[in-house]
PDB file of N, CA and C in Angstrom:
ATOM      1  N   UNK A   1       0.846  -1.169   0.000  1.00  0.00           N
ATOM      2  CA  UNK A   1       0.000   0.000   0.000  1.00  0.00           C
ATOM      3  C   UNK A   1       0.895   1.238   0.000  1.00  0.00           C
ATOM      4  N   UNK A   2       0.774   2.262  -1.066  1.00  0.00           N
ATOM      5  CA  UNK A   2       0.834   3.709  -0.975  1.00  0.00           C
ATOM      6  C   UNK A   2       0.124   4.358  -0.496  1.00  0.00           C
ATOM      7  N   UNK A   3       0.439   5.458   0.654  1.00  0.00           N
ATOM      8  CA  UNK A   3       0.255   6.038   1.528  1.00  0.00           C
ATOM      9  C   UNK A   3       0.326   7.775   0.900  1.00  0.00           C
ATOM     10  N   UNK A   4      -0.444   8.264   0.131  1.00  0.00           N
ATOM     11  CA  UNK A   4      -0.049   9.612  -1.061  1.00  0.00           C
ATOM     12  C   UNK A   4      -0.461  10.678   0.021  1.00  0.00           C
ATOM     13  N   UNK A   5       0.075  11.662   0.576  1.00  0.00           N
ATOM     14  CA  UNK A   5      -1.202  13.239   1.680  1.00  0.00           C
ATOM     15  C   UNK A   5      -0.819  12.567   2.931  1.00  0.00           C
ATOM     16  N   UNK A   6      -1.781  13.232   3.468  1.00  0.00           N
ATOM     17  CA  UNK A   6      -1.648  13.758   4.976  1.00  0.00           C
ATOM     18  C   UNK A   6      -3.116  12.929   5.585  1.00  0.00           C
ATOM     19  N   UNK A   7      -3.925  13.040   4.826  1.00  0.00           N
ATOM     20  CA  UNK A   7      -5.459  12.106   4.847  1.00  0.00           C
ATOM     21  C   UNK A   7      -4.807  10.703   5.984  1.00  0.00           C
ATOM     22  N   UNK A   8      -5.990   9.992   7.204  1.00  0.00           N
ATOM     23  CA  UNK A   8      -5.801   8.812   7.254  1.00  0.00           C
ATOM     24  C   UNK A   8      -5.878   7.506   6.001  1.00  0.00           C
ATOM     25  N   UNK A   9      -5.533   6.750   6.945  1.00  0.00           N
ATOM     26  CA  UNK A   9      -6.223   5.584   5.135  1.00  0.00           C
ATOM     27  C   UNK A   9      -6.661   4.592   6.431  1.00  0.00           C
ATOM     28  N   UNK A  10      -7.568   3.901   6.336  1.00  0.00           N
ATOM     29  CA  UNK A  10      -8.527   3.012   7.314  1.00  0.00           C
ATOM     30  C   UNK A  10      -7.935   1.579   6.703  1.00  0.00           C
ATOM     31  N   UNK A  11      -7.299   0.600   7.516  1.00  0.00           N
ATOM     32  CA  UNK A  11      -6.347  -0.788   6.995  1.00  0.00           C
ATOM     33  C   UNK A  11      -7.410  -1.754   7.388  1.00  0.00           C
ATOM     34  N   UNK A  12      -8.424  -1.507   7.969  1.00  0.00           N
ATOM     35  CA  UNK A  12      -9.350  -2.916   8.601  1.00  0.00           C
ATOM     36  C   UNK A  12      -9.832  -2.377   9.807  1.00  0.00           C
ATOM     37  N   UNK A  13     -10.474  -2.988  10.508  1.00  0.00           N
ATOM     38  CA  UNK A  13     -11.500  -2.656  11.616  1.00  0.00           C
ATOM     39  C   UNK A  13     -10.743  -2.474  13.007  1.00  0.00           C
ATOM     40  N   UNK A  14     -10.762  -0.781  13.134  1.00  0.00           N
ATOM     41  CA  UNK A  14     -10.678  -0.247  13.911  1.00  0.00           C
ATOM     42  C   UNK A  14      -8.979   0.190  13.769  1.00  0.00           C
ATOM     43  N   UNK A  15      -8.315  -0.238  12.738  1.00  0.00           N
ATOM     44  CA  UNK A  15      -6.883   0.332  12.634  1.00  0.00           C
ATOM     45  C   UNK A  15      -7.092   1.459  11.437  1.00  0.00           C
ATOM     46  N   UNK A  16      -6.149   3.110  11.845  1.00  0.00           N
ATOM     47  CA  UNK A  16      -5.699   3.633  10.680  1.00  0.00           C
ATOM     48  C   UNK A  16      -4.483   3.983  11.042  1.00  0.00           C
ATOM     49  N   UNK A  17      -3.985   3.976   9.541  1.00  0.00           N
ATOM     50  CA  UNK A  17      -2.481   4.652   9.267  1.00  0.00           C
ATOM     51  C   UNK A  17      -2.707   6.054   8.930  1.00  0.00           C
ATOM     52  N   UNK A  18      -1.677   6.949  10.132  1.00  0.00           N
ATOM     53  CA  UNK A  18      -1.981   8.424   9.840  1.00  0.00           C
ATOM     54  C   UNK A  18      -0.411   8.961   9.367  1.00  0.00           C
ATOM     55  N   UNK A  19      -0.597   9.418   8.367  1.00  0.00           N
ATOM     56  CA  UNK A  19       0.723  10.051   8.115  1.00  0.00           C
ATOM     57  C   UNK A  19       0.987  11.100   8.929  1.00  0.00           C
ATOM     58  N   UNK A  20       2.514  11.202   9.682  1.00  0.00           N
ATOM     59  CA  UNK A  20       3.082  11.899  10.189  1.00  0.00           C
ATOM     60  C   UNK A  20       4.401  12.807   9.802  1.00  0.00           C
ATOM     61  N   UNK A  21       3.976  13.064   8.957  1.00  0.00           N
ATOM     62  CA  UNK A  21       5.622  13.579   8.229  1.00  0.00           C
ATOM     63  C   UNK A  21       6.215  14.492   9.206  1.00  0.00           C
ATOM     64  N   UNK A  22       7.645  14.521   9.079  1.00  0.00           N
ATOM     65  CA  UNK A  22       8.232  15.457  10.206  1.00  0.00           C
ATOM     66  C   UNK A  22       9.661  14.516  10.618  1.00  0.00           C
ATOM     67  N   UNK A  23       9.773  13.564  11.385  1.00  0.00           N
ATOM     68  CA  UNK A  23      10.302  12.281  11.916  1.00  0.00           C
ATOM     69  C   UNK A  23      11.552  12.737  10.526  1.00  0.00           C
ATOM     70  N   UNK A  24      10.668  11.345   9.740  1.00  0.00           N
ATOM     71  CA  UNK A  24      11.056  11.156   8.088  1.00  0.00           C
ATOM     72  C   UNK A  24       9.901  11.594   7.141  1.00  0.00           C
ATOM     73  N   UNK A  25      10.565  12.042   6.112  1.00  0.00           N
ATOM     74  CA  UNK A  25       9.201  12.702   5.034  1.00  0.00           C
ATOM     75  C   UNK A  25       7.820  11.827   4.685  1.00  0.00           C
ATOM     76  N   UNK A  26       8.183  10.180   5.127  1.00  0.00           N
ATOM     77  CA  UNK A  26       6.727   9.630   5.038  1.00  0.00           C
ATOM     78  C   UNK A  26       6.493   8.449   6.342  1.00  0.00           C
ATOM     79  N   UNK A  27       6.590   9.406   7.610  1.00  0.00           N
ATOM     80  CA  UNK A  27       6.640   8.649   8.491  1.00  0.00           C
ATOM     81  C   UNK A  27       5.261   9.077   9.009  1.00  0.00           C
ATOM     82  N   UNK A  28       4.868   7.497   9.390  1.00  0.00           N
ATOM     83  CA  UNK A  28       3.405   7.485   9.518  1.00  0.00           C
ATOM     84  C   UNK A  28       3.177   6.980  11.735  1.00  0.00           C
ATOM     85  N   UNK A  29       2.097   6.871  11.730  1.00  0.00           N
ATOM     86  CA  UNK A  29       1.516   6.341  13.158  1.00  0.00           C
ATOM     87  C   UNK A  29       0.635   5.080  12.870  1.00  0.00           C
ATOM     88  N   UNK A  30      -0.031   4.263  13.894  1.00  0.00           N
ATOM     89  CA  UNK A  30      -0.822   3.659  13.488  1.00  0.00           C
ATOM     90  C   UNK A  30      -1.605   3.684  14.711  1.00  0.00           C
ATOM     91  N   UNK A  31      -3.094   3.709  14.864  1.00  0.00           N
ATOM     92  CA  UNK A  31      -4.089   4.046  16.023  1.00  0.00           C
ATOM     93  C   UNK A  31      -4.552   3.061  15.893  1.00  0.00           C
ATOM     94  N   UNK A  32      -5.173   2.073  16.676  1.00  0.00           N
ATOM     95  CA  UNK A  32      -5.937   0.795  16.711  1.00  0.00           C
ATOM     96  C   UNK A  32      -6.883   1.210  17.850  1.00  0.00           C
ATOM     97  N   UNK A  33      -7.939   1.051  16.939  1.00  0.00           N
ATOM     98  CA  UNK A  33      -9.045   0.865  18.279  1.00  0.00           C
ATOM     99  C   UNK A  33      -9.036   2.192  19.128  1.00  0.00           C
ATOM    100  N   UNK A  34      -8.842   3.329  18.200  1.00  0.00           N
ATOM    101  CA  UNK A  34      -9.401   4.691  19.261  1.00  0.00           C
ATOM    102  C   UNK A  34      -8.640   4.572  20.635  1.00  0.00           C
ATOM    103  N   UNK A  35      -7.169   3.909  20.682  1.00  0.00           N
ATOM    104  CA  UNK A  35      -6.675   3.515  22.261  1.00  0.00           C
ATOM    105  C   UNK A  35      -5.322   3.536  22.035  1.00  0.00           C
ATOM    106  N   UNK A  36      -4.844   2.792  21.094  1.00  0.00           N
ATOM    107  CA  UNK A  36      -3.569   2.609  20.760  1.00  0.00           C
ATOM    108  C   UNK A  36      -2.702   3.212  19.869  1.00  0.00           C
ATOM    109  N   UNK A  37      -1.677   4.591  20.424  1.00  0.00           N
ATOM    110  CA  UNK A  37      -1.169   4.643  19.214  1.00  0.00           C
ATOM    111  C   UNK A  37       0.268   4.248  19.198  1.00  0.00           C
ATOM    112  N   UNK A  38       0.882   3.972  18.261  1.00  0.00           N
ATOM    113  CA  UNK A  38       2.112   3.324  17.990  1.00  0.00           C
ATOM    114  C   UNK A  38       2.470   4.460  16.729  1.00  0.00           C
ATOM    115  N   UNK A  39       3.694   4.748  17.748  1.00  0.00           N
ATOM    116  CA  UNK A  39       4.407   6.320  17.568  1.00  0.00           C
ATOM    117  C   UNK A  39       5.633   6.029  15.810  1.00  0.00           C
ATOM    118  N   UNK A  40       5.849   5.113  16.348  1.00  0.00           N
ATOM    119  CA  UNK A  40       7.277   4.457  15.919  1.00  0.00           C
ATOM    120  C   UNK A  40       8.100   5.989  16.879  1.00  0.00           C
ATOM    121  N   UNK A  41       9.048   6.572  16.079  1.00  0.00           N
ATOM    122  CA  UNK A  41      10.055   7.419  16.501  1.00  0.00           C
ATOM    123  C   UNK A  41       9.567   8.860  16.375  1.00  0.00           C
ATOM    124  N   UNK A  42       8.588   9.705  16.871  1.00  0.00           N
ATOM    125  CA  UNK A  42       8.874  11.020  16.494  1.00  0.00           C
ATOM    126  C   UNK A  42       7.859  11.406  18.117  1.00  0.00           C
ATOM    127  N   UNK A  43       7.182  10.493  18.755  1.00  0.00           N
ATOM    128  CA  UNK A  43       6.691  10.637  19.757  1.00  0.00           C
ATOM    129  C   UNK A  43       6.502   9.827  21.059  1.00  0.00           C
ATOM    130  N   UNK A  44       7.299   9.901  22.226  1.00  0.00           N
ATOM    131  CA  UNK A  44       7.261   8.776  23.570  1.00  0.00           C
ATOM    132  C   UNK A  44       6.545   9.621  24.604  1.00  0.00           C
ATOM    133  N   UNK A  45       6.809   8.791  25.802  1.00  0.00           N
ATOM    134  CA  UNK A  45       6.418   9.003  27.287  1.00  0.00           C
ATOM    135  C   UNK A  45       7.578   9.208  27.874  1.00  0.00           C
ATOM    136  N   UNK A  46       7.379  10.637  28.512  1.00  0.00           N
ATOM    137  CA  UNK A  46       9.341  11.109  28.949  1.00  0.00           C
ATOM    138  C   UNK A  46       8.937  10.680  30.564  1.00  0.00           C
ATOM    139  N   UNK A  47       9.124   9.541  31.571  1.00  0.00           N
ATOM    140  CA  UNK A  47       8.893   9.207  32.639  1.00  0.00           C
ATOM    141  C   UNK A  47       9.083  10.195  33.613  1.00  0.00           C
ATOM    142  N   UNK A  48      10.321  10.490  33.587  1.00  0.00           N
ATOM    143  CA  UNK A  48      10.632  11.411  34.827  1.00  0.00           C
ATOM    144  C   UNK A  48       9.985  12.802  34.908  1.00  0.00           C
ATOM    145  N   UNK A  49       9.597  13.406  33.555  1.00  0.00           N
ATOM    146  CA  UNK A  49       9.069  14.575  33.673  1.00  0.00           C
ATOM    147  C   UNK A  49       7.339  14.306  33.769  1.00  0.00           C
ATOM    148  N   UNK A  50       6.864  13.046  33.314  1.00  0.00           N
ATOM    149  CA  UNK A  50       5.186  12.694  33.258  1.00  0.00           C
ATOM    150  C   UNK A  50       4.851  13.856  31.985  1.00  0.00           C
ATOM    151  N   UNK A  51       5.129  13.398  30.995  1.00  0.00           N
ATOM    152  CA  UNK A  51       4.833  13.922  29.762  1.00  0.00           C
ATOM    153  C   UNK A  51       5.672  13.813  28.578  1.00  0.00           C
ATOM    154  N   UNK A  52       4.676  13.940  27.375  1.00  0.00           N
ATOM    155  CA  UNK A  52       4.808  13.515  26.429  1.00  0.00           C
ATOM    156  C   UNK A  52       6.120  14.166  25.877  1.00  0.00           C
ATOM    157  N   UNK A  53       7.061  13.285  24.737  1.00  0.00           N
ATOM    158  CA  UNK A  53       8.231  13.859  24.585  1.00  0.00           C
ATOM    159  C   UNK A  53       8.346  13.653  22.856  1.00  0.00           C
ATOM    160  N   UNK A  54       9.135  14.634  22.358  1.00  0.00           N
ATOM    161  CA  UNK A  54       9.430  14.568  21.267  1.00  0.00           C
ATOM    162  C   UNK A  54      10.826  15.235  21.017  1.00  0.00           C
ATOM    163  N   UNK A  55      11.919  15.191  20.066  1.00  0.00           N
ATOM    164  CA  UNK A  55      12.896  16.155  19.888  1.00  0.00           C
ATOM    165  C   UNK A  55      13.566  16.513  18.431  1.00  0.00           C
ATOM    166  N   UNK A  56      14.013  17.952  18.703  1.00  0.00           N
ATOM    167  CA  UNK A  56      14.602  17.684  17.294  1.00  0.00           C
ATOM    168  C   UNK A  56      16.064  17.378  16.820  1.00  0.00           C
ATOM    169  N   UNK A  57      16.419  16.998  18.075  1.00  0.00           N
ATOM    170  CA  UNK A  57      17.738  15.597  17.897  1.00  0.00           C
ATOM    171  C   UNK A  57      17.722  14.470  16.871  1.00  0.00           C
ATOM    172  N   UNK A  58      16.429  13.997  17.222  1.00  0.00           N
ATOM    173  CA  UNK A  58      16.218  13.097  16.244  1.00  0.00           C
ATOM    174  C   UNK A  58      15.008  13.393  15.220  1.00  0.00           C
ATOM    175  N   UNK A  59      14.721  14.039  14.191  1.00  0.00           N
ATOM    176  CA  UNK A  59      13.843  14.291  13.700  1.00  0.00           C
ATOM    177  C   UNK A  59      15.091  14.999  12.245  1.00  0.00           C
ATOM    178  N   UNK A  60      14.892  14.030  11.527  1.00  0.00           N
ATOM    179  CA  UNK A  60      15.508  13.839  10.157  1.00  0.00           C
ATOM    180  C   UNK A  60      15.068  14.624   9.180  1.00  0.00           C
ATOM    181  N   UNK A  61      13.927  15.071   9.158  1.00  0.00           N
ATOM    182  CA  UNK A  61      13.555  15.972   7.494  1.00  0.00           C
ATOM    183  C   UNK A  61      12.517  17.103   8.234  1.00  0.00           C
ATOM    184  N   UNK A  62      12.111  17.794   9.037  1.00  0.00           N
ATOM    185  CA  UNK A  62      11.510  18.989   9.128  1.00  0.00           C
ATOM    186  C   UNK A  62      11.012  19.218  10.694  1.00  0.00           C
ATOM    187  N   UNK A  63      11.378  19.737  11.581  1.00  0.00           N
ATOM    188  CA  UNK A  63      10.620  19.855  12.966  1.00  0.00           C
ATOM    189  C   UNK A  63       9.244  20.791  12.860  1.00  0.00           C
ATOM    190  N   UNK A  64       9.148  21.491  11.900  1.00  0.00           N
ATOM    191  CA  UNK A  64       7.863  22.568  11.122  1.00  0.00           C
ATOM    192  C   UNK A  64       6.787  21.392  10.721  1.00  0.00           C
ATOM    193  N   UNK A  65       7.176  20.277   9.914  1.00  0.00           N
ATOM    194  CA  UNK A  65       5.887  19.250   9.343  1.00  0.00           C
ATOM    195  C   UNK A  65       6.176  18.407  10.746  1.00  0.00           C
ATOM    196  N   UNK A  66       6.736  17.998  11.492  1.00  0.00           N
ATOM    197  CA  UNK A  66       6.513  17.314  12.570  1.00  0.00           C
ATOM    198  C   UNK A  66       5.585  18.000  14.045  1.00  0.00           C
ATOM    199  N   UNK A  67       5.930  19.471  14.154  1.00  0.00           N
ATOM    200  CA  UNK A  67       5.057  19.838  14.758  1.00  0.00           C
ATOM    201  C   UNK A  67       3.558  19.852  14.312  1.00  0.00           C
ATOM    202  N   UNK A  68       3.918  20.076  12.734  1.00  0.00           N
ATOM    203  CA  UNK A  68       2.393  20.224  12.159  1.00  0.00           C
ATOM    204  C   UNK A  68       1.550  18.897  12.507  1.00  0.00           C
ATOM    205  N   UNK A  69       2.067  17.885  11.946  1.00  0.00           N
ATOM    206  CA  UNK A  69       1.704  16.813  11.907  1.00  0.00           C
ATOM    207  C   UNK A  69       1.141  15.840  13.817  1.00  0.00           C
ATOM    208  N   UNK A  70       1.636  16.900  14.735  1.00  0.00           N
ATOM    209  CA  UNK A  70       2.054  16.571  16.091  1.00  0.00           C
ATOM    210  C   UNK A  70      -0.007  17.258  16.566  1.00  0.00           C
ATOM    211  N   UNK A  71      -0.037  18.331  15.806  1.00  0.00           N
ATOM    212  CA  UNK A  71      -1.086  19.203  16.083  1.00  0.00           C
ATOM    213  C   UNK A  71      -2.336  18.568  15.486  1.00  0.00           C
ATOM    214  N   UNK A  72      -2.414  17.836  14.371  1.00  0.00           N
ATOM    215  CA  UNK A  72      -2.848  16.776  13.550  1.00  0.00           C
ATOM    216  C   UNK A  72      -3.684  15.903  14.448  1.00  0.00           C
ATOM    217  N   UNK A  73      -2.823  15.514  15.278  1.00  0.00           N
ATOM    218  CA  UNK A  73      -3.189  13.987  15.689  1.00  0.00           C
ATOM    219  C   UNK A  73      -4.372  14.413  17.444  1.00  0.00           C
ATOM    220  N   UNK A  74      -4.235  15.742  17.515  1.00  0.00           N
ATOM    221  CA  UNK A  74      -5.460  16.450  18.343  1.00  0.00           C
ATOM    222  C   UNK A  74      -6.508  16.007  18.220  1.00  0.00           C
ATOM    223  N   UNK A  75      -6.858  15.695  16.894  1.00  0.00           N
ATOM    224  CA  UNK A  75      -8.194  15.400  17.180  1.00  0.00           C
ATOM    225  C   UNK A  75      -8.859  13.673  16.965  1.00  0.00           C
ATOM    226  N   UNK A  76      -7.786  13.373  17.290  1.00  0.00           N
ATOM    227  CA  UNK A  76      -7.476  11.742  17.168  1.00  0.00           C
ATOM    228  C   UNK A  76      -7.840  11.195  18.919  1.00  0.00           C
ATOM    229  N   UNK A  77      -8.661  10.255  19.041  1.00  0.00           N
ATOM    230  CA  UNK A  77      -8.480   9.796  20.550  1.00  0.00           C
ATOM    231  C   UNK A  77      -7.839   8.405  20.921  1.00  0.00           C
ATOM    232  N   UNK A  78      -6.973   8.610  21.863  1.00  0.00           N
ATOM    233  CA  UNK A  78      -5.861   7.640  22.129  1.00  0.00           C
ATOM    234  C   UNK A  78      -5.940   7.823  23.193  1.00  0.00           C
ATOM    235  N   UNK A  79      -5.371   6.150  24.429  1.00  0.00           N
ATOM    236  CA  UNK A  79      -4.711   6.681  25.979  1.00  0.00           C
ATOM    237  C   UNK A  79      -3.717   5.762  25.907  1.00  0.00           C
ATOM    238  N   UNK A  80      -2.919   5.526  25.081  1.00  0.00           N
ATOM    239  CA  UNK A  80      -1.636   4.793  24.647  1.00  0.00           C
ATOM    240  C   UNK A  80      -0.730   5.724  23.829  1.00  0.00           C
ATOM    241  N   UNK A  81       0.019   5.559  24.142  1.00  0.00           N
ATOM    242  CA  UNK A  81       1.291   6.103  23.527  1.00  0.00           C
ATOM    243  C   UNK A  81       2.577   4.986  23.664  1.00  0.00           C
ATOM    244  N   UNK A  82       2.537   4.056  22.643  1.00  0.00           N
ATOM    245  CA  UNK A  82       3.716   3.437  22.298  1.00  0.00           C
ATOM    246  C   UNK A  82       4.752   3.488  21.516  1.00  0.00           C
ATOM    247  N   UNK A  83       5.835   4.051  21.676  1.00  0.00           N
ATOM    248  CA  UNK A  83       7.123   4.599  20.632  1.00  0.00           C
ATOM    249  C   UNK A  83       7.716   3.451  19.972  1.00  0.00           C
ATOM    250  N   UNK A  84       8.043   3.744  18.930  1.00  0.00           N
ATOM    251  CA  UNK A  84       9.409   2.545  18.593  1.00  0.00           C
ATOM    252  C   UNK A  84      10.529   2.262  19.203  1.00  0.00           C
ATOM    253  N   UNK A  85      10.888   4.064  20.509  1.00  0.00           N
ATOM    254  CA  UNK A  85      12.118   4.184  21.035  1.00  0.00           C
ATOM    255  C   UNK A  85      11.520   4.612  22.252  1.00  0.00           C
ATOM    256  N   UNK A  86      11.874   4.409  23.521  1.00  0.00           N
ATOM    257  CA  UNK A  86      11.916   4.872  24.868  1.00  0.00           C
ATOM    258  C   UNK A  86      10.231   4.291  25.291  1.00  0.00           C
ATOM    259  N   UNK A  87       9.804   5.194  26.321  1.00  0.00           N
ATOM    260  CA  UNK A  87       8.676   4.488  26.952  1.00  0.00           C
ATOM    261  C   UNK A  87       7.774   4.721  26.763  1.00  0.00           C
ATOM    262  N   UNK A  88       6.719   4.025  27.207  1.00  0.00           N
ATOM    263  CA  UNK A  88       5.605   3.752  26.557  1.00  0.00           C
ATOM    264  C   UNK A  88       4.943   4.617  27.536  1.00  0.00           C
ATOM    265  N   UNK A  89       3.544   5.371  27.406  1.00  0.00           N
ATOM    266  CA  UNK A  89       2.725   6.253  28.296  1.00  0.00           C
ATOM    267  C   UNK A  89       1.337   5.647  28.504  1.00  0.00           C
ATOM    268  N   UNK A  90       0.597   5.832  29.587  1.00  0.00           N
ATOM    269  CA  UNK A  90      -1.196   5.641  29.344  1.00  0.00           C
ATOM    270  C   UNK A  90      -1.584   6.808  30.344  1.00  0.00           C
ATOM    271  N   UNK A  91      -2.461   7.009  29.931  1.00  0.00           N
ATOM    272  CA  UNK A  91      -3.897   8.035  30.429  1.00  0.00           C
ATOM    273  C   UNK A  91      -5.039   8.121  30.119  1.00  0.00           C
ATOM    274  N   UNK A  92      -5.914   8.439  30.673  1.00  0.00           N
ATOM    275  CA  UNK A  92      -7.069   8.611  29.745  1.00  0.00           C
ATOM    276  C   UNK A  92      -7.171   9.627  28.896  1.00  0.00           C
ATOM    277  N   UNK A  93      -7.484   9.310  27.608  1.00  0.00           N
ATOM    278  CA  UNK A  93      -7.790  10.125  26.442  1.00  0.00           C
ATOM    279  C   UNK A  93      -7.704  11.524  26.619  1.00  0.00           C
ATOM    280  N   UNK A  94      -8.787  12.033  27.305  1.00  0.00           N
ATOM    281  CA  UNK A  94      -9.203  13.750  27.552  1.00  0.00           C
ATOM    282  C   UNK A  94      -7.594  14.318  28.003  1.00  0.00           C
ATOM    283  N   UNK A  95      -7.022  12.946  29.004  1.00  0.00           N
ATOM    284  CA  UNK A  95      -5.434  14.011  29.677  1.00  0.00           C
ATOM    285  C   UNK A  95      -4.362  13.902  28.848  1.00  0.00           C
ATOM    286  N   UNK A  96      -4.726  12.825  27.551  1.00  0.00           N
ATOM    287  CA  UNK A  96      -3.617  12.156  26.447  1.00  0.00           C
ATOM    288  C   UNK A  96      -3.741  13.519  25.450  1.00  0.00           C
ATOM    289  N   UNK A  97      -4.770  14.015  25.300  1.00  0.00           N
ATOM    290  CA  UNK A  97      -5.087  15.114  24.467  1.00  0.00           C
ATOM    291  C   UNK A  97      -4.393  16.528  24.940  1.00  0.00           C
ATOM    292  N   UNK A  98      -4.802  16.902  25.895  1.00  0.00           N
ATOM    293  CA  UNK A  98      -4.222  17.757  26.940  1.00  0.00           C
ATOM    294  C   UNK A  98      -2.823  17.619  27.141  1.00  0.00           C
ATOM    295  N   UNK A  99      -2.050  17.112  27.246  1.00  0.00           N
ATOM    296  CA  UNK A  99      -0.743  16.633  27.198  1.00  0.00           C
ATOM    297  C   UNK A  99       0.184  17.096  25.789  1.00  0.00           C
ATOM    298  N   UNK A 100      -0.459  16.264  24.974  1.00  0.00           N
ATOM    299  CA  UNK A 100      -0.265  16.659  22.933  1.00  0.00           C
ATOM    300  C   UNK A 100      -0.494  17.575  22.977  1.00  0.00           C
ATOM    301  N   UNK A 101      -1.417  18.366  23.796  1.00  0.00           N
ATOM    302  CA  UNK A 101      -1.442  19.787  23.184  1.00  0.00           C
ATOM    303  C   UNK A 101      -0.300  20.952  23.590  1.00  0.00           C
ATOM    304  N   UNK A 102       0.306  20.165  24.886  1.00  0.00           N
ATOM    305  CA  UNK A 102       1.206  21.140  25.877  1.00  0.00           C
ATOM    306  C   UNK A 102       2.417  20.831  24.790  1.00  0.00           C
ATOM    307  N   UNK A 103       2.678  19.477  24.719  1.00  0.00           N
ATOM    308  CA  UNK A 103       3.690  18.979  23.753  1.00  0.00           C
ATOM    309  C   UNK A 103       3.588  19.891  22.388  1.00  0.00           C
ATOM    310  N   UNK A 104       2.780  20.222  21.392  1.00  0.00           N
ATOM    311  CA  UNK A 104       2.669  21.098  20.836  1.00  0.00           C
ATOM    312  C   UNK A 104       3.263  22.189  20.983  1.00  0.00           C
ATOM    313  N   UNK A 105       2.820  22.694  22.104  1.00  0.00           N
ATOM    314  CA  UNK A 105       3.214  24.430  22.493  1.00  0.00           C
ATOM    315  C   UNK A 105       4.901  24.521  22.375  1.00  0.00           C
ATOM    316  N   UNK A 106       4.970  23.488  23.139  1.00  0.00           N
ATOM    317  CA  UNK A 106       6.789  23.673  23.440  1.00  0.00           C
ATOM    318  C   UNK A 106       7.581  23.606  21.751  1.00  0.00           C
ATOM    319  N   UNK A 107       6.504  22.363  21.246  1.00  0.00           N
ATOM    320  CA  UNK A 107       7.707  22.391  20.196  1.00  0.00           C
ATOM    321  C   UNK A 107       7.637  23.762  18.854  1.00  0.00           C
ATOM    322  N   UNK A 108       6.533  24.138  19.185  1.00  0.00           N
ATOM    323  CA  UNK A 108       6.451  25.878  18.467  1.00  0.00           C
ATOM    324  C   UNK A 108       6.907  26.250  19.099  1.00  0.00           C
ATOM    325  N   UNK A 109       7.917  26.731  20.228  1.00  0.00           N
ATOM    326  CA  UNK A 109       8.027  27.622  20.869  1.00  0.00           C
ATOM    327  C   UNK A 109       9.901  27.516  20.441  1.00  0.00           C
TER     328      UNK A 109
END
C-alpha cells in the first residue's frame, strides 16, 4: 500500500495509518481501536518529567511538518502512547489530548 497526503487511510476494523511527516518525510503512526497509538520514533512518554516527549535531535527531514503533523493527531483519541524508542505512556484520552497539546506548544516555541 501507498500512503499519497496527509489524509488517514482506514487498513481494517478499527486500525488507521496516519501520516506523520516530520520524523522522516513519510513517516506514519498507526491508532488501533481509538486507544492505541504506535508512535514508531517522532513521539514517547518522557517518565521522569510525566509527559509527552518529542525532539529535534532526532527528527531527520523537518521539525515545522513534525510539529504540524504533532497538532494533527489532536483530534485523534488515544490513551496509549507506544514509541518505537523509549517508553511507553497511558492516560485517559481527555489528559492524552491535553498533554499533545502542551507537547505542541513547546515544540512551536
Amino acid at each position: 500500500m501507498v500512503i499519497d497526503g496527509i489524509d488517514p487511510v482506514s487498513v481494517g476494523a478499527g486500525f488507521r495509518i496516519i501520516p506523520t511527516p516530520g520524523h522522516t518525510r513519510g513517516h506514519c503512526v498507526l491508532l488501533a481501536g481509538d486507544r492505541f497509538l504506535f508512535t514508531g520514533d517522532h513521539l514517547w512518554w518522557e517518565p521522569e518529567a510525566r509527559r509527552l516527549g518529542a525532539s529535534r535531535g532526532v527528527c531527520w527531514y523537518s521539525w515545522t511538518e513534525q510539529t504540524a503533523s504533532m497538532g494533527r493527531l489532536l483530534d485523534k483519541r488515544f490513551e496509549w502512547v507506544l514509541p518505537g524508542h523509549g517508553d511507553r505512556g497511558r492516560m485517559p484520552a481527555e489528559q492524552m489530548r491535553i498533554e499533545l497539546a502542551a507537547l505542541v506548544e513547546r515544540m512551536r516555541a
